[in-house]
ModelCIF file with pLDDT and N, C-alpha, C, O atoms, coordinates in Angstrom:
data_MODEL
#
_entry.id   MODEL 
#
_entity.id                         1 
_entity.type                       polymer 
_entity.pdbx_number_of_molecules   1 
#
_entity_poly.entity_id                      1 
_entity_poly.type                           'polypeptide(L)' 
_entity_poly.nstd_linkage                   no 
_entity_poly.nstd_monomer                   no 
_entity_poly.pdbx_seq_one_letter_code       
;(UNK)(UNK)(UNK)(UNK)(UNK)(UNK)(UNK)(UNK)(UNK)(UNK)(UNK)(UNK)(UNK)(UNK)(UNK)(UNK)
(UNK)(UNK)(UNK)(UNK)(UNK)(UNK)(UNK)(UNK)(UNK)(UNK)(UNK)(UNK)(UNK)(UNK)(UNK)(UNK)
(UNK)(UNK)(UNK)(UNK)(UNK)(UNK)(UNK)(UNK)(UNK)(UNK)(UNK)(UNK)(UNK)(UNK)(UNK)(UNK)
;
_entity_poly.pdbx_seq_one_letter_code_can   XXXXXXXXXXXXXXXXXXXXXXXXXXXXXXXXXXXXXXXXXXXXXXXX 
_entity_poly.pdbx_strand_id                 A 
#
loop_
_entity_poly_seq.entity_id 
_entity_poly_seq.num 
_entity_poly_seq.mon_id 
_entity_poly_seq.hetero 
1 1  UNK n 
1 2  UNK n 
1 3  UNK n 
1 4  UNK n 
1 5  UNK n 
1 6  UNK n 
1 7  UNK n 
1 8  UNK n 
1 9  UNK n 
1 10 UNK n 
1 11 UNK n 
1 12 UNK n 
1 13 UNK n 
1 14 UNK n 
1 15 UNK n 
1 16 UNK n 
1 17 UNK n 
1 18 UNK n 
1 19 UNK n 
1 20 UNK n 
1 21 UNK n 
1 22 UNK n 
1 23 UNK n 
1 24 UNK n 
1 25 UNK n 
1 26 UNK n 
1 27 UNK n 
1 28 UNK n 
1 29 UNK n 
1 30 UNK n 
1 31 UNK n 
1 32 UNK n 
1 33 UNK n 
1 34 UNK n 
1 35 UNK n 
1 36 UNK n 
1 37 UNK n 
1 38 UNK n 
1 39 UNK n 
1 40 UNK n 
1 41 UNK n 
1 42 UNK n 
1 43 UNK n 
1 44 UNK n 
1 45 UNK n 
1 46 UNK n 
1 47 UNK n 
1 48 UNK n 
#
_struct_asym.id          A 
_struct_asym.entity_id   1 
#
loop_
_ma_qa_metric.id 
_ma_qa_metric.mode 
_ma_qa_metric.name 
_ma_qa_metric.software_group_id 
_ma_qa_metric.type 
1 global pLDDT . pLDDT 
2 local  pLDDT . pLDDT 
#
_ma_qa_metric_global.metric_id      1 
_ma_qa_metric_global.metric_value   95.83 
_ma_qa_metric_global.model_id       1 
_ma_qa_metric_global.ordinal_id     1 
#
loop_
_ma_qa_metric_local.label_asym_id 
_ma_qa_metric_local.label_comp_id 
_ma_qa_metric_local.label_seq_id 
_ma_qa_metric_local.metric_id 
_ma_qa_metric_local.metric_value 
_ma_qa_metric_local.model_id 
_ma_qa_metric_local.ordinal_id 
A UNK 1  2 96.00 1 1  
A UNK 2  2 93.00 1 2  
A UNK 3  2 87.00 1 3  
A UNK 4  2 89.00 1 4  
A UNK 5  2 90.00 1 5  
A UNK 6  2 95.00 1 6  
A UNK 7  2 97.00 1 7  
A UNK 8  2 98.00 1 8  
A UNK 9  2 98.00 1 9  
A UNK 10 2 98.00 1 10 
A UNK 11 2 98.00 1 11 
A UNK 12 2 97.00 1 12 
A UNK 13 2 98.00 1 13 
A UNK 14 2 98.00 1 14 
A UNK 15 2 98.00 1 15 
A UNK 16 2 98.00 1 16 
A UNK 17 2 98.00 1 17 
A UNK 18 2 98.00 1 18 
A UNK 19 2 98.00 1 19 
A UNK 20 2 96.00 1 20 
A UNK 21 2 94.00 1 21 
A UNK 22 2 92.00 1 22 
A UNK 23 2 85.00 1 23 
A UNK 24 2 89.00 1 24 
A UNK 25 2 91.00 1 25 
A UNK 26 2 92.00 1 26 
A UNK 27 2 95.00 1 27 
A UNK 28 2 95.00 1 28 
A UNK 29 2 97.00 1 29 
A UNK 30 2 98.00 1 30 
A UNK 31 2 98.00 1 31 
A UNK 32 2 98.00 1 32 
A UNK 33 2 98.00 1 33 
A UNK 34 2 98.00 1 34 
A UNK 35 2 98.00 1 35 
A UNK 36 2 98.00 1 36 
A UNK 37 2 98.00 1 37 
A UNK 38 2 97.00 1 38 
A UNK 39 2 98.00 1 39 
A UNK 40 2 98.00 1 40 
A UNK 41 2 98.00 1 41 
A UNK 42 2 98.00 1 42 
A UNK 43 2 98.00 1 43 
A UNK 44 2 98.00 1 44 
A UNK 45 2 97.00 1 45 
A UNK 46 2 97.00 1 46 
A UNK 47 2 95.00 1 47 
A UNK 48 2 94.00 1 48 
#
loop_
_atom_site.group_PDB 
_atom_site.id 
_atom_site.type_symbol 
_atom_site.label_atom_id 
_atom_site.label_alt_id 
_atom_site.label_comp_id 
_atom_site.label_asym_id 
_atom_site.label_entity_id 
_atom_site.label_seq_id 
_atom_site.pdbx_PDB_ins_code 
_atom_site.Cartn_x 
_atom_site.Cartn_y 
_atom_site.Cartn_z 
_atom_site.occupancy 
_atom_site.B_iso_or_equiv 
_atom_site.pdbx_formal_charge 
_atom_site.auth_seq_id 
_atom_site.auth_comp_id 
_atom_site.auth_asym_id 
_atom_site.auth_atom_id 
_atom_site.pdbx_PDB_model_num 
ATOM 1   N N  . UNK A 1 1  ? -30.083 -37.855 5.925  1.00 96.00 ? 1  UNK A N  1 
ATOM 2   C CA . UNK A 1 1  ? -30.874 -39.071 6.078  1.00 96.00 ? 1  UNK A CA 1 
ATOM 3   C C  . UNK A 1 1  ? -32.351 -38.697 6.102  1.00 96.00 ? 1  UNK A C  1 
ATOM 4   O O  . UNK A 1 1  ? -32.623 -37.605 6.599  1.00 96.00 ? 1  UNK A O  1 
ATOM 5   N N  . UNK A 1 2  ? -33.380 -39.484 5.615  1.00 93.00 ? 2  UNK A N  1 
ATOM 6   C CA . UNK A 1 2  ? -34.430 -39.259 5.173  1.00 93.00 ? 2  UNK A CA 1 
ATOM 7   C C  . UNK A 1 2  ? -35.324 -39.739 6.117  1.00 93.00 ? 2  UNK A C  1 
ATOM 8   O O  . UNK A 1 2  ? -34.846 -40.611 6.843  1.00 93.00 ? 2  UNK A O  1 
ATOM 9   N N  . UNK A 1 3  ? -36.783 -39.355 6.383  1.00 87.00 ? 3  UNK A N  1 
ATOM 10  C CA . UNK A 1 3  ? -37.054 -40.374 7.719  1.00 87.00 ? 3  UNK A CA 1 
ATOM 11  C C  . UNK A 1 3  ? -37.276 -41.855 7.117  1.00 87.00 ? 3  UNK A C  1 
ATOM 12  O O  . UNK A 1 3  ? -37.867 -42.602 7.897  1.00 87.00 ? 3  UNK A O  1 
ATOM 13  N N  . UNK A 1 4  ? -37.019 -42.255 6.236  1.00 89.00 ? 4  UNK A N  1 
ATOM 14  C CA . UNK A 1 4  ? -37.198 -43.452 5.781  1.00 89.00 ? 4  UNK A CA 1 
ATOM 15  C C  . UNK A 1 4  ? -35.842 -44.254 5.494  1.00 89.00 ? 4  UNK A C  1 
ATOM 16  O O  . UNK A 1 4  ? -35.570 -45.287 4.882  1.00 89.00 ? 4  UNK A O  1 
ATOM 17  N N  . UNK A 1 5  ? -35.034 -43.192 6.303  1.00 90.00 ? 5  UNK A N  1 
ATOM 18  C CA . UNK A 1 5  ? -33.681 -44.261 6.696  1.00 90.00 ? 5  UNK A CA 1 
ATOM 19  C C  . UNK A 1 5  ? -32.583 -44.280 5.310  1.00 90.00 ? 5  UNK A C  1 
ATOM 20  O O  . UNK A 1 5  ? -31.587 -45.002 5.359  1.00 90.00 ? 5  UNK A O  1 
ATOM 21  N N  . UNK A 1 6  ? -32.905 -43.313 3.936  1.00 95.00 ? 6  UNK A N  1 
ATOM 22  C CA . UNK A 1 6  ? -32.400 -42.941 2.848  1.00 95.00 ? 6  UNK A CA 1 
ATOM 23  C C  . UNK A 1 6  ? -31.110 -42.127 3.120  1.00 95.00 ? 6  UNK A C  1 
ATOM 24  O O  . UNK A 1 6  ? -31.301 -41.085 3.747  1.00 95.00 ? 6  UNK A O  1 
ATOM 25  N N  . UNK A 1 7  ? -29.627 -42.448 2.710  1.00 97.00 ? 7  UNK A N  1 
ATOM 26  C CA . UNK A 1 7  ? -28.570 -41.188 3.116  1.00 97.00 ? 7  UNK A CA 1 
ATOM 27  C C  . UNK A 1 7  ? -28.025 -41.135 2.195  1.00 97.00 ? 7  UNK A C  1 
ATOM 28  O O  . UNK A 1 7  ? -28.156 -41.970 1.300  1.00 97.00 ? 7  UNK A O  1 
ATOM 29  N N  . UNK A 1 8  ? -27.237 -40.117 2.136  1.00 98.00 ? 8  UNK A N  1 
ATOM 30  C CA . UNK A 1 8  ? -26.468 -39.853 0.708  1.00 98.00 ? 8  UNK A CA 1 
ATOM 31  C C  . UNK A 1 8  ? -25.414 -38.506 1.575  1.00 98.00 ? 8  UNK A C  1 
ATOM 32  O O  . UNK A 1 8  ? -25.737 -37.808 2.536  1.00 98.00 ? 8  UNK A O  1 
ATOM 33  N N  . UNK A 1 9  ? -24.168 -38.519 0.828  1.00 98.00 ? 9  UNK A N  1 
ATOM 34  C CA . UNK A 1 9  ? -23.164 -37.982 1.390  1.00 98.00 ? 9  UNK A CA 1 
ATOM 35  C C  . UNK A 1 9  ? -22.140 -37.495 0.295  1.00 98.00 ? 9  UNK A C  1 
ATOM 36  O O  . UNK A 1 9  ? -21.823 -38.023 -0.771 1.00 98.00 ? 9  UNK A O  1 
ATOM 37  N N  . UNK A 1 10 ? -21.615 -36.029 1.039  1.00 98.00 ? 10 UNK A N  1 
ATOM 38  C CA . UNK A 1 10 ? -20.982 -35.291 -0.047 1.00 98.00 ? 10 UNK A CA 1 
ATOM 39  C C  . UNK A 1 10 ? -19.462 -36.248 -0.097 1.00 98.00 ? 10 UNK A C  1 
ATOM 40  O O  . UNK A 1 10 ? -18.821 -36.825 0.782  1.00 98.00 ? 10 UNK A O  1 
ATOM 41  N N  . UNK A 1 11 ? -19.228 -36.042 -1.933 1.00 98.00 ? 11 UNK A N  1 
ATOM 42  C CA . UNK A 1 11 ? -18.228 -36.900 -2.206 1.00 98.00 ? 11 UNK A CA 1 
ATOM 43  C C  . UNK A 1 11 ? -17.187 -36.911 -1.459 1.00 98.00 ? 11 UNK A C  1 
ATOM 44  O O  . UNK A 1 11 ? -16.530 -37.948 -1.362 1.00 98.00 ? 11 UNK A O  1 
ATOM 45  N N  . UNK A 1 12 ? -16.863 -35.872 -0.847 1.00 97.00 ? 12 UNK A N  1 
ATOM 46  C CA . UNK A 1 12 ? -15.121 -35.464 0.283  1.00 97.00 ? 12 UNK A CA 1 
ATOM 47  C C  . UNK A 1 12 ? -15.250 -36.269 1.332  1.00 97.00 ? 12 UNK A C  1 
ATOM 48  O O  . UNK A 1 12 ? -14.447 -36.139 2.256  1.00 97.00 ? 12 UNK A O  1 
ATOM 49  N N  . UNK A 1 13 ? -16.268 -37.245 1.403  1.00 98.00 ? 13 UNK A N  1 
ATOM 50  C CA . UNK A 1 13 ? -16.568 -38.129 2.953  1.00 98.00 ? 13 UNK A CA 1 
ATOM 51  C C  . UNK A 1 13 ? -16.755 -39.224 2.884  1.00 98.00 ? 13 UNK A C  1 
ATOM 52  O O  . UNK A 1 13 ? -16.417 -40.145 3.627  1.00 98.00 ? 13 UNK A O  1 
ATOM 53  N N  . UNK A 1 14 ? -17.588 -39.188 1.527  1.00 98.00 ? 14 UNK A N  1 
ATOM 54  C CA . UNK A 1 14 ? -18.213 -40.820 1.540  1.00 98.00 ? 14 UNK A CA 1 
ATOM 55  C C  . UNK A 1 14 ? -16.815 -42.094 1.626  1.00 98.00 ? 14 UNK A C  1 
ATOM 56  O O  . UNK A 1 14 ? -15.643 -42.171 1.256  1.00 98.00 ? 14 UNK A O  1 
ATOM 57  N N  . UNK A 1 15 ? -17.563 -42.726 2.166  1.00 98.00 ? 15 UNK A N  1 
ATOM 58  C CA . UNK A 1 15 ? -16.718 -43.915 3.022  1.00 98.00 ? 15 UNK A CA 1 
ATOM 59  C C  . UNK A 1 15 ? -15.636 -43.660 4.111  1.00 98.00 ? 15 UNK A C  1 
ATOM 60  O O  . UNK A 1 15 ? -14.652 -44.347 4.387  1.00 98.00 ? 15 UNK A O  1 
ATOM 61  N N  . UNK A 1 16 ? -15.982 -42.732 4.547  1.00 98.00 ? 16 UNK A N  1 
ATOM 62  C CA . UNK A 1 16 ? -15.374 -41.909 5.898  1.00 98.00 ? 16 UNK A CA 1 
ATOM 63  C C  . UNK A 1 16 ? -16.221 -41.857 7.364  1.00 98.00 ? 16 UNK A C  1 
ATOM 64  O O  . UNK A 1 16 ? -15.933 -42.263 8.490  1.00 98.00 ? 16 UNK A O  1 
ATOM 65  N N  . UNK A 1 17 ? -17.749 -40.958 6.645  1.00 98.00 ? 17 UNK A N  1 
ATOM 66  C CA . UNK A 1 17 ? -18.598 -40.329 7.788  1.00 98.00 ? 17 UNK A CA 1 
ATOM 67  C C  . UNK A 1 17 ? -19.939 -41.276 7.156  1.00 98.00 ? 17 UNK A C  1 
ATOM 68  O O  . UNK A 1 17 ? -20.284 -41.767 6.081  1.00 98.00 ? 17 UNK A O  1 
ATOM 69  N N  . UNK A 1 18 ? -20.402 -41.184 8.484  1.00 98.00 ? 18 UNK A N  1 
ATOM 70  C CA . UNK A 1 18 ? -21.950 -42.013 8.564  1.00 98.00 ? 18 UNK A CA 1 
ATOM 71  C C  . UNK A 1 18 ? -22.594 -41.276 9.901  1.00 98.00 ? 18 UNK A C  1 
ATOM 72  O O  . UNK A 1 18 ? -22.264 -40.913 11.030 1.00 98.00 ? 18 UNK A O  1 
ATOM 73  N N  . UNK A 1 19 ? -23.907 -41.302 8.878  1.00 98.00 ? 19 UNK A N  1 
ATOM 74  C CA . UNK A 1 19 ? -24.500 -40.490 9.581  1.00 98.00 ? 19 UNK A CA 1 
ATOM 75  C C  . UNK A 1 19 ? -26.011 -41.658 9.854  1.00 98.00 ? 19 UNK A C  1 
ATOM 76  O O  . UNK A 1 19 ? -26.701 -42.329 9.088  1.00 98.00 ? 19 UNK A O  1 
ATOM 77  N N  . UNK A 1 20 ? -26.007 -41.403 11.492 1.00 96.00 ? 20 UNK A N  1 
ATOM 78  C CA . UNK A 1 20 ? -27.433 -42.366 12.185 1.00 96.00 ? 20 UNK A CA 1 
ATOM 79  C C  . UNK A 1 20 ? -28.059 -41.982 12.490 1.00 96.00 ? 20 UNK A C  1 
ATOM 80  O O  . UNK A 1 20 ? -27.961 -40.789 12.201 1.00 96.00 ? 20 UNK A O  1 
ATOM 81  N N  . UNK A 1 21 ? -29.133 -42.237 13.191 1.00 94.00 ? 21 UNK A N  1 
ATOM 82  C CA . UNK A 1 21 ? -29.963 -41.731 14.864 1.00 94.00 ? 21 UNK A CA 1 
ATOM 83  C C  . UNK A 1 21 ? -30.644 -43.056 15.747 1.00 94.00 ? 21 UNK A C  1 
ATOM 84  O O  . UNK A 1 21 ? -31.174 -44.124 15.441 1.00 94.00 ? 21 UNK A O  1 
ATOM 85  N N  . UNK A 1 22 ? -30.334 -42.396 16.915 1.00 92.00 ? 22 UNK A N  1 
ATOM 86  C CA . UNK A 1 22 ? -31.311 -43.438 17.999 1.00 92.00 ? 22 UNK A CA 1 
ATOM 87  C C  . UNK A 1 22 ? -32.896 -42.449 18.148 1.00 92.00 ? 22 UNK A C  1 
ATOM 88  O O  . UNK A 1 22 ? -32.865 -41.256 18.450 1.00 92.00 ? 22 UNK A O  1 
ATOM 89  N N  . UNK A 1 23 ? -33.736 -42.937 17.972 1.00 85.00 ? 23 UNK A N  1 
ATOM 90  C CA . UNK A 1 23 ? -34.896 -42.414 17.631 1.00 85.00 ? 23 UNK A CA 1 
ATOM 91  C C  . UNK A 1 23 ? -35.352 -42.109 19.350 1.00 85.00 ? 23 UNK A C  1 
ATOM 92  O O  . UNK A 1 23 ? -35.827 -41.073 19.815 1.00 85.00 ? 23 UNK A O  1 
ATOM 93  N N  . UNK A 1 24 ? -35.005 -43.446 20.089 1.00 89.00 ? 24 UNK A N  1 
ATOM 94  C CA . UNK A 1 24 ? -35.382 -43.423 21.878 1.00 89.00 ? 24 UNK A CA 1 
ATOM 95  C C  . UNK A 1 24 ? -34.790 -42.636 22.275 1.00 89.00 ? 24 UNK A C  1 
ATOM 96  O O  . UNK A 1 24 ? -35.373 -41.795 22.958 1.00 89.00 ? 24 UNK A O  1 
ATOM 97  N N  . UNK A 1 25 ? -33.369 -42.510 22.054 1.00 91.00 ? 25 UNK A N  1 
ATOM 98  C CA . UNK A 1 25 ? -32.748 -41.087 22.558 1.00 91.00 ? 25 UNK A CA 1 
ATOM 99  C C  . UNK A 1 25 ? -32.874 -39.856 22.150 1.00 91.00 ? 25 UNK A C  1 
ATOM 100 O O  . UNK A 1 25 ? -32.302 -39.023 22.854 1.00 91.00 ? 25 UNK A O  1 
ATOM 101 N N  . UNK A 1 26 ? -33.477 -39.448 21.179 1.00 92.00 ? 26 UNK A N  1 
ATOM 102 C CA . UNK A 1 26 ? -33.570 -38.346 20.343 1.00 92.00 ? 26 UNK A CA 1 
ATOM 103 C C  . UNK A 1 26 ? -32.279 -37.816 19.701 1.00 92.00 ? 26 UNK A C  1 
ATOM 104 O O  . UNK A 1 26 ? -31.863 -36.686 19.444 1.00 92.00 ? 26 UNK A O  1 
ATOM 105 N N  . UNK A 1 27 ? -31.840 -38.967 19.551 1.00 95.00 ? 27 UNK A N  1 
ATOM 106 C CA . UNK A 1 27 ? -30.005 -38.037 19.033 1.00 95.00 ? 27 UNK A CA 1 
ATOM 107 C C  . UNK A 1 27 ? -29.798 -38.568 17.800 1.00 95.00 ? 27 UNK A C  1 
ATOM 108 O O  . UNK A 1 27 ? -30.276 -39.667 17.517 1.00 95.00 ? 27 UNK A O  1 
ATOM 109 N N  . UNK A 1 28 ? -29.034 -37.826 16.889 1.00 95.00 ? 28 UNK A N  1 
ATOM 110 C CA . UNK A 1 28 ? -28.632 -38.338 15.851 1.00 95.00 ? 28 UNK A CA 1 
ATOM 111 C C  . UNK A 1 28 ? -26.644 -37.900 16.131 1.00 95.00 ? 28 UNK A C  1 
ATOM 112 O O  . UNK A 1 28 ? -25.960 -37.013 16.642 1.00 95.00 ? 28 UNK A O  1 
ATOM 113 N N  . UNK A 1 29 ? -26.484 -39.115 15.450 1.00 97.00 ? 29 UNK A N  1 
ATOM 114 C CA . UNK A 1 29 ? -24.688 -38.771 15.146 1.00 97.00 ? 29 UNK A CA 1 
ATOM 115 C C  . UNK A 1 29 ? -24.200 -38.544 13.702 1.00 97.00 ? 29 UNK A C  1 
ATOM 116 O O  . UNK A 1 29 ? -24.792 -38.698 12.634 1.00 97.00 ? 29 UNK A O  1 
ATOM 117 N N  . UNK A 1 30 ? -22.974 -38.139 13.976 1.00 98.00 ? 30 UNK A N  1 
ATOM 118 C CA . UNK A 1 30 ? -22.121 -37.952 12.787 1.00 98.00 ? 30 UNK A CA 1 
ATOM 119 C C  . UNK A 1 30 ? -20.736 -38.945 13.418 1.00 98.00 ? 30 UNK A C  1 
ATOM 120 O O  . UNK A 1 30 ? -20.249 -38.598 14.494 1.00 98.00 ? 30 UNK A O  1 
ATOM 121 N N  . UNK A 1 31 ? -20.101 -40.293 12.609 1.00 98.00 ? 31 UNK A N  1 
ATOM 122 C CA . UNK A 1 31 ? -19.118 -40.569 13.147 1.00 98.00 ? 31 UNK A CA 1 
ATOM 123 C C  . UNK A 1 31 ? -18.350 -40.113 11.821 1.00 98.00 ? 31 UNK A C  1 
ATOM 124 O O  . UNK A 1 31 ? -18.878 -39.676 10.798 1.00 98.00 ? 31 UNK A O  1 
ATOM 125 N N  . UNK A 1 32 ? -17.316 -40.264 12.005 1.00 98.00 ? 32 UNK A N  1 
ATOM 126 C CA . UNK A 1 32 ? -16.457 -39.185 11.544 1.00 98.00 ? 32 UNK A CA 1 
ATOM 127 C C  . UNK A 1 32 ? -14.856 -40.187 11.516 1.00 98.00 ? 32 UNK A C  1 
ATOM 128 O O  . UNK A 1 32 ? -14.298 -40.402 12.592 1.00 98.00 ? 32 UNK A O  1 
ATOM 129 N N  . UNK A 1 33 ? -14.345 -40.643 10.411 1.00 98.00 ? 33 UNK A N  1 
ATOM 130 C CA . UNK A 1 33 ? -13.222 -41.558 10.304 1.00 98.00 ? 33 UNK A CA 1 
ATOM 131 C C  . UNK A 1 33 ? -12.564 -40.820 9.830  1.00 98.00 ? 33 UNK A C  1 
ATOM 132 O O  . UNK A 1 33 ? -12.909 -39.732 9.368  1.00 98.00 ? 33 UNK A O  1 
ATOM 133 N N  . UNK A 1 34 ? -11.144 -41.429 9.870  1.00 98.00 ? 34 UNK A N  1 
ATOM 134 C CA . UNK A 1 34 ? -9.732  -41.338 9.036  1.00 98.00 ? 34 UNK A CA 1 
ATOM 135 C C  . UNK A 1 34 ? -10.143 -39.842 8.568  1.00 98.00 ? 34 UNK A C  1 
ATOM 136 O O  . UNK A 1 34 ? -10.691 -39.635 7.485  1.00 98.00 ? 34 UNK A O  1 
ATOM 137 N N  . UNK A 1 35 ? -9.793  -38.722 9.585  1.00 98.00 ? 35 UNK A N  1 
ATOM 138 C CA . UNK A 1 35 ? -10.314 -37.474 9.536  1.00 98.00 ? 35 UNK A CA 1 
ATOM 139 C C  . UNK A 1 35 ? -9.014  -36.785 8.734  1.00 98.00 ? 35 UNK A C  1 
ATOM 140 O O  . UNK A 1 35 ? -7.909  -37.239 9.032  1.00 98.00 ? 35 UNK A O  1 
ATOM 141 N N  . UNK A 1 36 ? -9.062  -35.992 7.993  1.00 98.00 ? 36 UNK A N  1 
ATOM 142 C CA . UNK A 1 36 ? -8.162  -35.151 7.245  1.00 98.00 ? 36 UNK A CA 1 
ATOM 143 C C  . UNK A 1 36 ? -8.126  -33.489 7.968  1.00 98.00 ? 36 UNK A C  1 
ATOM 144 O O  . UNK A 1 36 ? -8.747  -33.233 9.000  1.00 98.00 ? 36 UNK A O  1 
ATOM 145 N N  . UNK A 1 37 ? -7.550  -32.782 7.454  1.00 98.00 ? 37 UNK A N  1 
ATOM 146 C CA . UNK A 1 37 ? -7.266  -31.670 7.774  1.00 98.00 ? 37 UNK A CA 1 
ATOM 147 C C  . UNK A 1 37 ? -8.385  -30.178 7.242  1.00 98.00 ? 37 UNK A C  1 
ATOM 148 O O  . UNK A 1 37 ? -8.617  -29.031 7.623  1.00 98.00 ? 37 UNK A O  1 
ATOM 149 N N  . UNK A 1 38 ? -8.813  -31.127 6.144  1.00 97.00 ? 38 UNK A N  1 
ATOM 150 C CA . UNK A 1 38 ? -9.781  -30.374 5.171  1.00 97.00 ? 38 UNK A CA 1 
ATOM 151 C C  . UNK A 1 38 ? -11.156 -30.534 5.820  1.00 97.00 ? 38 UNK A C  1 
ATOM 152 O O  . UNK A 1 38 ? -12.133 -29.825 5.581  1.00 97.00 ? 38 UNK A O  1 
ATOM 153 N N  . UNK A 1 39 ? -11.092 -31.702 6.788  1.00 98.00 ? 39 UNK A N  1 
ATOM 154 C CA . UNK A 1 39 ? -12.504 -31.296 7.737  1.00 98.00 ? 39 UNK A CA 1 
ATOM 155 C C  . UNK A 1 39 ? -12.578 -30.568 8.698  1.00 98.00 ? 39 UNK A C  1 
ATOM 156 O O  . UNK A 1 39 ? -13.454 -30.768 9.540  1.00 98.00 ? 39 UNK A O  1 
ATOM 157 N N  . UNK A 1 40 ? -11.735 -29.601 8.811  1.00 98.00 ? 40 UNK A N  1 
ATOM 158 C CA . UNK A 1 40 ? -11.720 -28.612 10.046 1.00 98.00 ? 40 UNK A CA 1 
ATOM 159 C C  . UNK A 1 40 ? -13.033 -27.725 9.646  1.00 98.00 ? 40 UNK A C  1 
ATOM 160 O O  . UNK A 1 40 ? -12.974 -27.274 8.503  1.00 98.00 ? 40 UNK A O  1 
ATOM 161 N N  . UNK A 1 41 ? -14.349 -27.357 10.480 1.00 98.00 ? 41 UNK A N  1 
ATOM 162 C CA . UNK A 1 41 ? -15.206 -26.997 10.142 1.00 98.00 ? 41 UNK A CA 1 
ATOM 163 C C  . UNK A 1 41 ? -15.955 -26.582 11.582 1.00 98.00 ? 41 UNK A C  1 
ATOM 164 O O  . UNK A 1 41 ? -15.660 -27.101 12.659 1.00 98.00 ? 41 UNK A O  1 
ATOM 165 N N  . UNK A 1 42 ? -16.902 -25.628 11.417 1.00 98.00 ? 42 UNK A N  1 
ATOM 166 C CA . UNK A 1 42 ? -17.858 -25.855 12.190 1.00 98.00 ? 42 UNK A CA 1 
ATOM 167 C C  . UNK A 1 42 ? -18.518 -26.739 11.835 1.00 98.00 ? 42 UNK A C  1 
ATOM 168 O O  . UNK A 1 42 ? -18.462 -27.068 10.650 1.00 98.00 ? 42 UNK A O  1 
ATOM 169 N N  . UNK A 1 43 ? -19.672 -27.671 13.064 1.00 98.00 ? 43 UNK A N  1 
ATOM 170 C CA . UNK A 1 43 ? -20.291 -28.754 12.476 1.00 98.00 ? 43 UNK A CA 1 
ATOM 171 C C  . UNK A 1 43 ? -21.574 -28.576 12.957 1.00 98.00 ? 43 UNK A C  1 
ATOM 172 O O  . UNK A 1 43 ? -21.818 -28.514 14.162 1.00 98.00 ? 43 UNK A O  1 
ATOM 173 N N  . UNK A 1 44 ? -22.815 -28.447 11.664 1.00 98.00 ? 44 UNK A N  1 
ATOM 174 C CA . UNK A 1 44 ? -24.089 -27.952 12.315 1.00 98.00 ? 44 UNK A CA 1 
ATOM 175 C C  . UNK A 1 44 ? -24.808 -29.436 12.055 1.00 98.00 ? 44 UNK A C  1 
ATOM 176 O O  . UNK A 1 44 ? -24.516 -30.188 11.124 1.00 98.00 ? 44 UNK A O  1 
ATOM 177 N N  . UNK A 1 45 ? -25.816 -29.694 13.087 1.00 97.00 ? 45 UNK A N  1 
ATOM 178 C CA . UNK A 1 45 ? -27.344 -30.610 12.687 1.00 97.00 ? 45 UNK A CA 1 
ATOM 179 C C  . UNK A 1 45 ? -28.120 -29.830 11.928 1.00 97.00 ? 45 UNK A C  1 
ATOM 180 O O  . UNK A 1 45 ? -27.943 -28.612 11.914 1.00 97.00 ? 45 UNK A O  1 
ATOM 181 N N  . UNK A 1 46 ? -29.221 -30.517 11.093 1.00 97.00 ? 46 UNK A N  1 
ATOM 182 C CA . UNK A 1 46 ? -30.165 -30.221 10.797 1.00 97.00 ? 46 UNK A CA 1 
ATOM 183 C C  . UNK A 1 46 ? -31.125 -30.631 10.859 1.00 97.00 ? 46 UNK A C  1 
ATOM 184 O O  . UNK A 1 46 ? -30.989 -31.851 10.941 1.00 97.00 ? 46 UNK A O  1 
ATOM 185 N N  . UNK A 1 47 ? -32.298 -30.321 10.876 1.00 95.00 ? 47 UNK A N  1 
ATOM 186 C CA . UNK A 1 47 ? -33.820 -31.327 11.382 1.00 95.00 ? 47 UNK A CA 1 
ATOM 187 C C  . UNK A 1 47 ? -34.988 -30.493 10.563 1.00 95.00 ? 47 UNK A C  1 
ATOM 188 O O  . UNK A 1 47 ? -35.141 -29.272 10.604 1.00 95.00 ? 47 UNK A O  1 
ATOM 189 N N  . UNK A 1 48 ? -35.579 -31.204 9.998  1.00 94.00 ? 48 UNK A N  1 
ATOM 190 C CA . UNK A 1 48 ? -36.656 -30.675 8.742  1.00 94.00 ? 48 UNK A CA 1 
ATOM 191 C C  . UNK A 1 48 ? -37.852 -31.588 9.227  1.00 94.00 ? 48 UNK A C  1 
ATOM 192 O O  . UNK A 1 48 ? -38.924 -31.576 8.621  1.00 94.00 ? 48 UNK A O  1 
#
């Protein structure tokens, strides 16, 4: 996500995972649906 609120998502997810943030809280999420087996992963943030 872009700071202008732009997202884009790798094809193995899209319409699965969404990705937000609360700007007051300083947090961003990953929610994470109808999870498969193939998402077993470590799961990193990133911040640029």
């Amino acid at each position: 996500m872009t700071s202008d609120e732009r997202t884009n998502y790798a094809e193995s997810v899209k319409g699965r995972f969404t990705i937000s943030r609360e700007n007051a809280k300083n947090t961003v999420y990953l929610q994470m649906n109808s999870l498969k087996p193939e998402d077993t992963a470590v799961y990193y943030c990133n911040a640029d």
